[in-house]
N, C-alpha and C. Protein backbone atom coordinates (compact mmCIF):
# COMPACT_ATOMS: atom_id res chain seq x y z
N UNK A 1 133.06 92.03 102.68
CA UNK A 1 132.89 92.31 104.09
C UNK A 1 131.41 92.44 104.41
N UNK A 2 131.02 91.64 105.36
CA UNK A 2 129.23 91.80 105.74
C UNK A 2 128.81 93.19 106.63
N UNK A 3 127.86 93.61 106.25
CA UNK A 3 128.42 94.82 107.62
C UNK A 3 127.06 94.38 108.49
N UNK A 4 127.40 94.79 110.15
CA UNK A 4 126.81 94.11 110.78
C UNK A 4 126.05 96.02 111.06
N UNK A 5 124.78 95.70 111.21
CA UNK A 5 123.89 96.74 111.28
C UNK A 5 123.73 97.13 113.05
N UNK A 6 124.08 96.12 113.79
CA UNK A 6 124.40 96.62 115.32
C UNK A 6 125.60 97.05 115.86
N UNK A 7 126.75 97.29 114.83
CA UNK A 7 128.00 97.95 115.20
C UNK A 7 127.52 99.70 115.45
N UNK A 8 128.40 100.29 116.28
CA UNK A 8 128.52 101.49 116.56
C UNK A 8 128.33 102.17 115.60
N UNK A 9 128.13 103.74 115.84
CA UNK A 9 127.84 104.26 114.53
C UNK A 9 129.14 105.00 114.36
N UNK A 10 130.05 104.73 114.84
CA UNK A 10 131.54 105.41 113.91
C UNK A 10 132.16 104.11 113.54
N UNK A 11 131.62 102.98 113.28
CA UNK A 11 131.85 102.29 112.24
C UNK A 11 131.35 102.38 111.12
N UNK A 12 130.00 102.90 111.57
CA UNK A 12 129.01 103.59 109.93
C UNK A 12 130.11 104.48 109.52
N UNK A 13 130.83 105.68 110.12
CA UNK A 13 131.07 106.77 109.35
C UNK A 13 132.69 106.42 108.68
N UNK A 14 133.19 105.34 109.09
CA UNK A 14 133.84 105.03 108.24
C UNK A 14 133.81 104.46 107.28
N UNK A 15 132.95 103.78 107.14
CA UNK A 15 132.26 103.02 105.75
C UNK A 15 131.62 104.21 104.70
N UNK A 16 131.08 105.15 105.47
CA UNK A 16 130.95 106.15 104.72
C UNK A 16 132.19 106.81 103.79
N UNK A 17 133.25 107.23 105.03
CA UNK A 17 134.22 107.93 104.50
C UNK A 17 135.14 106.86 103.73
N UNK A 18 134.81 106.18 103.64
CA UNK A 18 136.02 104.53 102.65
C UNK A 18 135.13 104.72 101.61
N UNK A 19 134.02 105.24 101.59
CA UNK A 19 133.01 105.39 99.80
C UNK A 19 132.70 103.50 99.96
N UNK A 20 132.64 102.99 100.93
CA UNK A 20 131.97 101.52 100.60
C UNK A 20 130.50 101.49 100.93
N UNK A 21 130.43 102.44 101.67
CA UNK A 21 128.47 102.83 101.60
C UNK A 21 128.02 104.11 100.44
N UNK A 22 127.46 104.10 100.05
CA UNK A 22 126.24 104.77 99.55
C UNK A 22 125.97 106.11 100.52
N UNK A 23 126.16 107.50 100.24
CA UNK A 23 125.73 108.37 100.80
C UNK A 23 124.24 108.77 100.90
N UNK A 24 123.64 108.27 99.13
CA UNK A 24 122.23 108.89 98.86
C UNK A 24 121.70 107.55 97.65
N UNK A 25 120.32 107.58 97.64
CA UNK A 25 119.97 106.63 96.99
C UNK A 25 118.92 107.63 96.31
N UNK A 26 118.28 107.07 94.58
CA UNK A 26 117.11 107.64 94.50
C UNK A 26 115.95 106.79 94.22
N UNK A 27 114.55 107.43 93.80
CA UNK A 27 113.38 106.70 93.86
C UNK A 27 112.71 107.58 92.90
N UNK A 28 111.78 106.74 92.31
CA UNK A 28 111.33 107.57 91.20
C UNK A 28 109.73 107.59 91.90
N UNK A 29 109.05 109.08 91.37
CA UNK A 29 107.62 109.54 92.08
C UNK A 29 106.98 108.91 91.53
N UNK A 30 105.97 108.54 92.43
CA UNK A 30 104.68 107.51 91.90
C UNK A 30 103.79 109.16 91.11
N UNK A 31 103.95 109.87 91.56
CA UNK A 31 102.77 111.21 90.93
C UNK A 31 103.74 111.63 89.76
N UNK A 32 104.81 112.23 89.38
CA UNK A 32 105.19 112.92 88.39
C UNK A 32 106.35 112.29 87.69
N UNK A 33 107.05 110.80 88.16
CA UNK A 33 107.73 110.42 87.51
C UNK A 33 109.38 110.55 87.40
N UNK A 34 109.50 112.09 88.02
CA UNK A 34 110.94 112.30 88.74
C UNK A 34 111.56 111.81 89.37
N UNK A 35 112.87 111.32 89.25
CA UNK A 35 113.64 110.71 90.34
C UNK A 35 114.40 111.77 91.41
N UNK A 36 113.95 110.96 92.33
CA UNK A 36 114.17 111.52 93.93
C UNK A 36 115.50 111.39 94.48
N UNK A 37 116.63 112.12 94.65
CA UNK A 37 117.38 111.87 95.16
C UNK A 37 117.65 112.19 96.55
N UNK A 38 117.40 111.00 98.06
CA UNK A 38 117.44 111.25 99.23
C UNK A 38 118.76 110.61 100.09
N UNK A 39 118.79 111.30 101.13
CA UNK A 39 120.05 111.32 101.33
C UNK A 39 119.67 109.54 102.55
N UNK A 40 120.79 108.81 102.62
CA UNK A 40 120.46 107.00 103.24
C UNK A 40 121.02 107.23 104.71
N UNK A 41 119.90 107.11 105.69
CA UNK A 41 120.81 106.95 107.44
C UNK A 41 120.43 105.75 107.74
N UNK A 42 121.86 105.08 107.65
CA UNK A 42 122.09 103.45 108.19
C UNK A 42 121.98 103.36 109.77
N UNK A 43 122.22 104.53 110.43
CA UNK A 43 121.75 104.10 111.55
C UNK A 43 120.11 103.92 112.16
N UNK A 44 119.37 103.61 111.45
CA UNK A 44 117.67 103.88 111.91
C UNK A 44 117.77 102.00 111.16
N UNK A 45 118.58 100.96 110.84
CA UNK A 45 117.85 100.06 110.85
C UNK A 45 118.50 99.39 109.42
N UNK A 46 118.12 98.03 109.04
CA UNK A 46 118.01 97.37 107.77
C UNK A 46 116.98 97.95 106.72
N UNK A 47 115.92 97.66 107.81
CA UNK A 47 114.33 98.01 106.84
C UNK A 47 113.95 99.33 107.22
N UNK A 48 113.67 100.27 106.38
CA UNK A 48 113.32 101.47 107.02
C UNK A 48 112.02 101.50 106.34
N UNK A 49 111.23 102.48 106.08
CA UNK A 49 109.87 102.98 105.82
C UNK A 49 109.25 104.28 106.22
N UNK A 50 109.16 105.21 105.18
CA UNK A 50 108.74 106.23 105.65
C UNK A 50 108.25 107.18 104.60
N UNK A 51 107.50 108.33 105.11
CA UNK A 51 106.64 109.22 103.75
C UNK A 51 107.16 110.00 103.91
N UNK A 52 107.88 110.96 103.14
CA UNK A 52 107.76 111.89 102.31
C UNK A 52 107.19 112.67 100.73
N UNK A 53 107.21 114.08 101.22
CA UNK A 53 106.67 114.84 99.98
C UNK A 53 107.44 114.69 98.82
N UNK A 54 107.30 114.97 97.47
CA UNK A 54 108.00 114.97 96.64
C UNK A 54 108.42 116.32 96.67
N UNK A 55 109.90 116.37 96.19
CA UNK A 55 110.11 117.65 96.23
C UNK A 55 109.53 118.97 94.74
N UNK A 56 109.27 117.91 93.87
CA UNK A 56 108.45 118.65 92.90
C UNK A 56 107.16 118.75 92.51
N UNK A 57 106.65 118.01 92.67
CA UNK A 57 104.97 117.77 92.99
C UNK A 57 104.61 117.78 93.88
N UNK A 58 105.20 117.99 95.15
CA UNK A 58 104.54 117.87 96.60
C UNK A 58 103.60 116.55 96.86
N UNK A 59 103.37 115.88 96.19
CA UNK A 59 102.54 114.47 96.40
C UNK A 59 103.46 113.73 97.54
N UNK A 60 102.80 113.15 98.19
CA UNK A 60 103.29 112.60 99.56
C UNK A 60 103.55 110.80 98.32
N UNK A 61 104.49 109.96 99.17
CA UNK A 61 104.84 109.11 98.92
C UNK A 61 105.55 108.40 99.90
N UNK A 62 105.48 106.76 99.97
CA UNK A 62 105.67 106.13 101.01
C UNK A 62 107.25 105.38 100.51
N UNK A 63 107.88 105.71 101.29
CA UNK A 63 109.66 104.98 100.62
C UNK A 63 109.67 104.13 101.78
N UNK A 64 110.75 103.02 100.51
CA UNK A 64 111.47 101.81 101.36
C UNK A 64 112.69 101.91 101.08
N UNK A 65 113.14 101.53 101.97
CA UNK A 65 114.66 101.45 102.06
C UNK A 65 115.38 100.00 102.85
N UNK A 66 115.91 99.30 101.85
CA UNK A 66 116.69 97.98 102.24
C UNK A 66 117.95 97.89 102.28
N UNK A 67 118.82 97.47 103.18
CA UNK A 67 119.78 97.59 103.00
C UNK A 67 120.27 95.95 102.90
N UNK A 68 121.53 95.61 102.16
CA UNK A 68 121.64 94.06 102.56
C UNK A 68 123.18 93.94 103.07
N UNK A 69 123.17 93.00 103.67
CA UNK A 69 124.64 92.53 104.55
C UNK A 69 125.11 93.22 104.17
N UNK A 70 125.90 93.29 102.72
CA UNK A 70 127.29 94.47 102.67
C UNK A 70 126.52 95.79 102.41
N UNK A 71 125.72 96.09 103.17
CA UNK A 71 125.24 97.96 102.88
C UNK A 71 125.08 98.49 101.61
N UNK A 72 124.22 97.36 100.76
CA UNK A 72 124.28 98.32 99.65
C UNK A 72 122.71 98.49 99.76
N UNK A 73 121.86 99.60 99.33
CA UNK A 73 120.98 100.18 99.41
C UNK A 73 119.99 99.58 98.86
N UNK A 74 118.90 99.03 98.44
CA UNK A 74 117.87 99.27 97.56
C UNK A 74 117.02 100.41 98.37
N UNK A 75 116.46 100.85 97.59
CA UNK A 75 115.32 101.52 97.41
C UNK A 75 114.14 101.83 96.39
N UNK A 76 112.59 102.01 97.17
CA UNK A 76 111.39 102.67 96.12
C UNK A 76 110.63 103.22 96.89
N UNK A 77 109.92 103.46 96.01
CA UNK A 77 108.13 103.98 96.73
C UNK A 77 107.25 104.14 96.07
N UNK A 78 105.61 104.27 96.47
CA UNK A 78 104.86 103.78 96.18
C UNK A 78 103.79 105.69 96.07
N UNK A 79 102.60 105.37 95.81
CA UNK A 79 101.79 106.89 96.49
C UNK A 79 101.47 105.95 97.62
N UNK A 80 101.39 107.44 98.53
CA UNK A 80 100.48 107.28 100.08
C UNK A 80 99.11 107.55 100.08
């Protein structure tokens, strides 16, 4: 099934609640090496981009987030 990224968002939350999306994705810190586990909002887009702190080193870091036709996640990041 393709999922179309301009459907409503209680079509997201059923894809959620069917477990065919991904609730959380992680990323490993460019500063300490820990993997990040953050939580994925399909409604802000395909391509997302954005910084956050690490939650254990506090080092800021720049995440991507891809999603493809059937909603499955990639993700990384980089330092900011």
């Amino acid at each position: 099934m393709d999922y179309d990224f301009d459907d409503e968002d209680s079509e997201i939350s059923d894809e959620l609640e069917s477990g065919r999306l991904d609730e959380e994705a992680g990323y490993i810190c460019n500063s300490c090496g820990e993997e990040i586990v953050v939580p994925l909002d399909y409604s802000q887009g395909q391509n997302q981009e954005y910084v956050e702190d690490c939650p254990v080193c506090c080092n800021p870091n720049l995440i991507f987030v891809e999603f493809s036709q059937d909603g499955q996640a990639n993700i990384w990041s980089r330092a900011e």
